[in-house]
C-alpha atoms as a PDB file:
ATOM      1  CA  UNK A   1      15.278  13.112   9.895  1.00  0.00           C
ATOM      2  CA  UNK A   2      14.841   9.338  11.196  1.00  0.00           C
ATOM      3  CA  UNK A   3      15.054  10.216  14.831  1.00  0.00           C
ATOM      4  CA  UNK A   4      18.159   8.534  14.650  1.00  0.00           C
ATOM      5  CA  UNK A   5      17.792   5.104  13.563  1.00  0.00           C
ATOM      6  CA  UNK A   6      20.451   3.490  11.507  1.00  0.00           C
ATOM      7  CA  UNK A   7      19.559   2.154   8.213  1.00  0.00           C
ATOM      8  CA  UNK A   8      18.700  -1.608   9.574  1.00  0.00           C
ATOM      9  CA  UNK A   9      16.534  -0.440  12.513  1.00  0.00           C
ATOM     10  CA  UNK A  10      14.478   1.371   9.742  1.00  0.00           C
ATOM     11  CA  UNK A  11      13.852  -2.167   7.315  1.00  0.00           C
ATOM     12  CA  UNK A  12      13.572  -4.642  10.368  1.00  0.00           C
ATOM     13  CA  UNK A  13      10.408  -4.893  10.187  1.00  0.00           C
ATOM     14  CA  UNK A  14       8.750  -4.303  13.263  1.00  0.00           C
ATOM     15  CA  UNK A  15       5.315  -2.980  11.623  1.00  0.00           C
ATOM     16  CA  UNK A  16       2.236  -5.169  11.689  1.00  0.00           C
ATOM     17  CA  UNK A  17      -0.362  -5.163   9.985  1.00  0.00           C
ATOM     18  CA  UNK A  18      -3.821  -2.932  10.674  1.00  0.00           C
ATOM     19  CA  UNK A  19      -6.953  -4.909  11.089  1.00  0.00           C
ATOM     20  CA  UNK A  20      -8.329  -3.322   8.100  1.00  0.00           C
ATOM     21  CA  UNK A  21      -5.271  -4.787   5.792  1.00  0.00           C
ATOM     22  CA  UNK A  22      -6.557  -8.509   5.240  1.00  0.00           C
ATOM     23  CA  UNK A  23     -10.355  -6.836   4.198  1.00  0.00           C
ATOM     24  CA  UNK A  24      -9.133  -4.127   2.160  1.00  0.00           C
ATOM     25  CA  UNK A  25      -8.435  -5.701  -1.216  1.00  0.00           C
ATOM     26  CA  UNK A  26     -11.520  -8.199  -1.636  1.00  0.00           C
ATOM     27  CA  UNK A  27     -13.830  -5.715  -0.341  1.00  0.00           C
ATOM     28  CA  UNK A  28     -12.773  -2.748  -3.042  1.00  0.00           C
ATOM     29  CA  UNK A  29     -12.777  -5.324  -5.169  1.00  0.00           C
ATOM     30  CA  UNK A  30     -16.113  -6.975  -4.760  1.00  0.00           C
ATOM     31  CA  UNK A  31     -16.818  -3.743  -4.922  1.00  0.00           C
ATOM     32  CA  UNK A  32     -16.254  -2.723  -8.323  1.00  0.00           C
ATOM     33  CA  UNK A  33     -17.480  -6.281  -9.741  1.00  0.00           C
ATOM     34  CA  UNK A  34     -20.920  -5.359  -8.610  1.00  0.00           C
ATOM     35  CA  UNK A  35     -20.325  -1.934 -10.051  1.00  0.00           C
ATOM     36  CA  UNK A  36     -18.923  -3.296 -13.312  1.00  0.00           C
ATOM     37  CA  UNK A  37     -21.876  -5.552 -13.493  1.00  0.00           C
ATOM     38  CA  UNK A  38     -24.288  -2.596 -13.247  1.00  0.00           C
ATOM     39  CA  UNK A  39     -22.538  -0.827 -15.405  1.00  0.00           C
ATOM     40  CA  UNK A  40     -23.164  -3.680 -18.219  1.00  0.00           C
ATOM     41  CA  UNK A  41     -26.358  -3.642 -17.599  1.00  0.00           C
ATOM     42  CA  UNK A  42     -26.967   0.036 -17.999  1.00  0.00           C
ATOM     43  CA  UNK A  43     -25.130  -0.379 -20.986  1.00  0.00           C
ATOM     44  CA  UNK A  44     -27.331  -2.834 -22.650  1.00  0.00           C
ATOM     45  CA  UNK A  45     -30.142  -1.271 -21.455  1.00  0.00           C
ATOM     46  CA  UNK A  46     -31.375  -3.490 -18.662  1.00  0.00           C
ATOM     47  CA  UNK A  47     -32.633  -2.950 -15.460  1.00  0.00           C
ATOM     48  CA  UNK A  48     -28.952  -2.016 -13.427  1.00  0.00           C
ATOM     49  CA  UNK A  49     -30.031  -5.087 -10.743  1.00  0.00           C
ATOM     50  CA  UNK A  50     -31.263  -7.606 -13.360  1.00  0.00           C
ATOM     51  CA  UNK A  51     -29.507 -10.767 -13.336  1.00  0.00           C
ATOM     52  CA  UNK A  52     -28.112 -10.739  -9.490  1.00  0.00           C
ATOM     53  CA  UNK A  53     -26.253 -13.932 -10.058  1.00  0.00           C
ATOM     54  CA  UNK A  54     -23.954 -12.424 -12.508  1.00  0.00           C
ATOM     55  CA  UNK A  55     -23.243  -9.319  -9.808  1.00  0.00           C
ATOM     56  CA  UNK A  56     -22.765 -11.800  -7.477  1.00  0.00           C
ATOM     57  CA  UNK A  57     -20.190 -13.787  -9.595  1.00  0.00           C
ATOM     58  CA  UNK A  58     -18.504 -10.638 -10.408  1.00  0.00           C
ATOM     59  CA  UNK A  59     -17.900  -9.639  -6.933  1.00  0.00           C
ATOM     60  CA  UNK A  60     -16.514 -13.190  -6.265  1.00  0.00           C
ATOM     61  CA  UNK A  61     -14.644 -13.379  -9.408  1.00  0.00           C
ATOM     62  CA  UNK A  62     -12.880  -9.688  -8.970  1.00  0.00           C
ATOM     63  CA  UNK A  63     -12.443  -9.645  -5.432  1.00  0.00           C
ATOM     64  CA  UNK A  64     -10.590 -12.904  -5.833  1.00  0.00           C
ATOM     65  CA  UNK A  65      -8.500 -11.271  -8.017  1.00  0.00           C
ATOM     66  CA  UNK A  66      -7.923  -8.109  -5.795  1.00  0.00           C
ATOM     67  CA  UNK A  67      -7.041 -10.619  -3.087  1.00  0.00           C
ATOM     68  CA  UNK A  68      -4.496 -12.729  -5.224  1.00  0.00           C
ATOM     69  CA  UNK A  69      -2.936  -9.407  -6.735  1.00  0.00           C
ATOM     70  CA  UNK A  70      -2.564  -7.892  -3.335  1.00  0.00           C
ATOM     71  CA  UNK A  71      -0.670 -10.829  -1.941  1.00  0.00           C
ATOM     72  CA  UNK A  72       1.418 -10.682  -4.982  1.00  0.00           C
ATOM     73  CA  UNK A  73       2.486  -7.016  -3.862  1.00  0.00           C
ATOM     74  CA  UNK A  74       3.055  -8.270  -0.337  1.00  0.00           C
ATOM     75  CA  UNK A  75       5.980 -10.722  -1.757  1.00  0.00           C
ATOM     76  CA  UNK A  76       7.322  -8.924  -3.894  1.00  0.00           C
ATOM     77  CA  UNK A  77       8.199  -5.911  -1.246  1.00  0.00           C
ATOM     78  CA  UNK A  78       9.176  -8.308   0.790  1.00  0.00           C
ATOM     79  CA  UNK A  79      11.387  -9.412  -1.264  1.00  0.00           C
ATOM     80  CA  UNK A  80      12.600  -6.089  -2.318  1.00  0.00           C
ATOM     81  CA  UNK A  81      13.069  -5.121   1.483  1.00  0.00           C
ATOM     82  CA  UNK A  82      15.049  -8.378   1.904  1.00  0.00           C
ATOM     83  CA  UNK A  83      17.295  -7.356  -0.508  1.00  0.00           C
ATOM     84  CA  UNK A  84      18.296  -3.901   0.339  1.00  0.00           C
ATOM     85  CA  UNK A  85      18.724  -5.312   4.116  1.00  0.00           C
ATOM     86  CA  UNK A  86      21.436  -7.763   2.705  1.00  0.00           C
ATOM     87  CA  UNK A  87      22.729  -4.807   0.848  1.00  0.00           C
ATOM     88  CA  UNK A  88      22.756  -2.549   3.456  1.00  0.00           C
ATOM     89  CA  UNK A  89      24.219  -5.139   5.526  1.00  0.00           C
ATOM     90  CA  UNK A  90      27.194  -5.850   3.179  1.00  0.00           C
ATOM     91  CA  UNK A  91      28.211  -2.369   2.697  1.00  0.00           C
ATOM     92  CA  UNK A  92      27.434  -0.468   5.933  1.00  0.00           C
ATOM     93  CA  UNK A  93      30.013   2.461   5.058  1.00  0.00           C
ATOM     94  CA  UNK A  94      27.558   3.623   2.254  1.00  0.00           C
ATOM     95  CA  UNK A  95      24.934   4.312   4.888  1.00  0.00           C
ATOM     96  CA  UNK A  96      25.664   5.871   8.097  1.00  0.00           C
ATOM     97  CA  UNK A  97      23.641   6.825  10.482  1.00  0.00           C
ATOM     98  CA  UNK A  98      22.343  10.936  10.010  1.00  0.00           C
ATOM     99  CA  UNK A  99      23.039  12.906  12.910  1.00  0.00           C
ATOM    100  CA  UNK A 100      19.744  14.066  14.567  1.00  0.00           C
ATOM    101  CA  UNK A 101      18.477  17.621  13.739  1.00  0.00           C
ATOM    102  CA  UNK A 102      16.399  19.867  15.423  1.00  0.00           C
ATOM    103  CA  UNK A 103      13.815  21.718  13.572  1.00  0.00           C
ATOM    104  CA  UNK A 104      14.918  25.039  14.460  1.00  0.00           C
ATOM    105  CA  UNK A 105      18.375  23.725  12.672  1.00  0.00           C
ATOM    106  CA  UNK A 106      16.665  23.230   9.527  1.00  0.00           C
ATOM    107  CA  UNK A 107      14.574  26.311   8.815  1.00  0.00           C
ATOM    108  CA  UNK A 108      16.262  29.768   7.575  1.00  0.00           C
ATOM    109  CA  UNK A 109      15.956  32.551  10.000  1.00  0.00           C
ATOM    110  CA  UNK A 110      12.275  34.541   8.566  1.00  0.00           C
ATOM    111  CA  UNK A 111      11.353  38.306   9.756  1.00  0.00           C
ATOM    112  CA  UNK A 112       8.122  39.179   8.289  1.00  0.00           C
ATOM    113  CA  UNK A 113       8.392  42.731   6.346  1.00  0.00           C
ATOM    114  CA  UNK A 114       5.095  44.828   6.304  1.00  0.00           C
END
C-alpha cells in the first residue's frame, strides 16, 4: 500500500516544493480582486474597467491576502506533521510497517458471465 515505507520514511519530508507553489496563491488571488472589482462595477452600473486604480488595488490588496493565508496553511501543517512524527516516534508499536502486497493479492478472483 506504501511500497513499504515505515511510518517515519512517509512524514520525513523529503518533498519540495513545485515551481508553480510560491506563484500560485497571489496570482488566483490577484485574480479574483480584479474580478471582484468588475463585478462592483457591473453592479453599480459602470463601465466593468472604469476606475483601474481600484482593480489594481484590489489585486494587490487580495493577493496579499492569498499570499499571507497560504503561508499560514504552510505552518500550520507543518506543525501538524511535526507532531504526529514525535508521536509516531514515541509509540512505534502502534504503527508497524504493512507488509507489501501485490495487486493480484488484493482483487477477488472475476469470471465474466455472458
Amino acid at each position: 500500500m506504501y511500497g513499504g515505507k515505515t511510518p517515519l520514511e512517509l512524514l520525513s519530508g523529503t518533498t519540495s516544493k513545485t515551481w508553480l507553489d510560491d506563484k500560485w496563491a497571489p496570482g488566483v488571488g490577484g485574480l479574483f480582486g480584479f474580478l471582484g472589482a468588475c463585478y462592483v462595477n457591473y453592479g453599480t452600473g459602470r463601465p466593468m474597467l472604469s476606475g483601474i486604480q481600484k482593480h489594481i488595488a484590489a489585486m494587490i490588496a487580495v493577493g496579499t491576502l492569498a499570499t499571507m493565508a497560504n503561508k499560514w496553511r504552510d505552518s500550520y501543517l507543518a506543525e501538524k506533521d511535526a507532531t504526529l512524527r514525535h508521536y509516531i516516534e514515541l509509540h512505534p508499536e502502534d504503527f508497524p510497517t504493512p507488509e507489501r502486497k501485490k495487486f493480484a493479492d488484493l482483487l477477488e478472483y472475476w469470471q465474466p458471465i455472458r
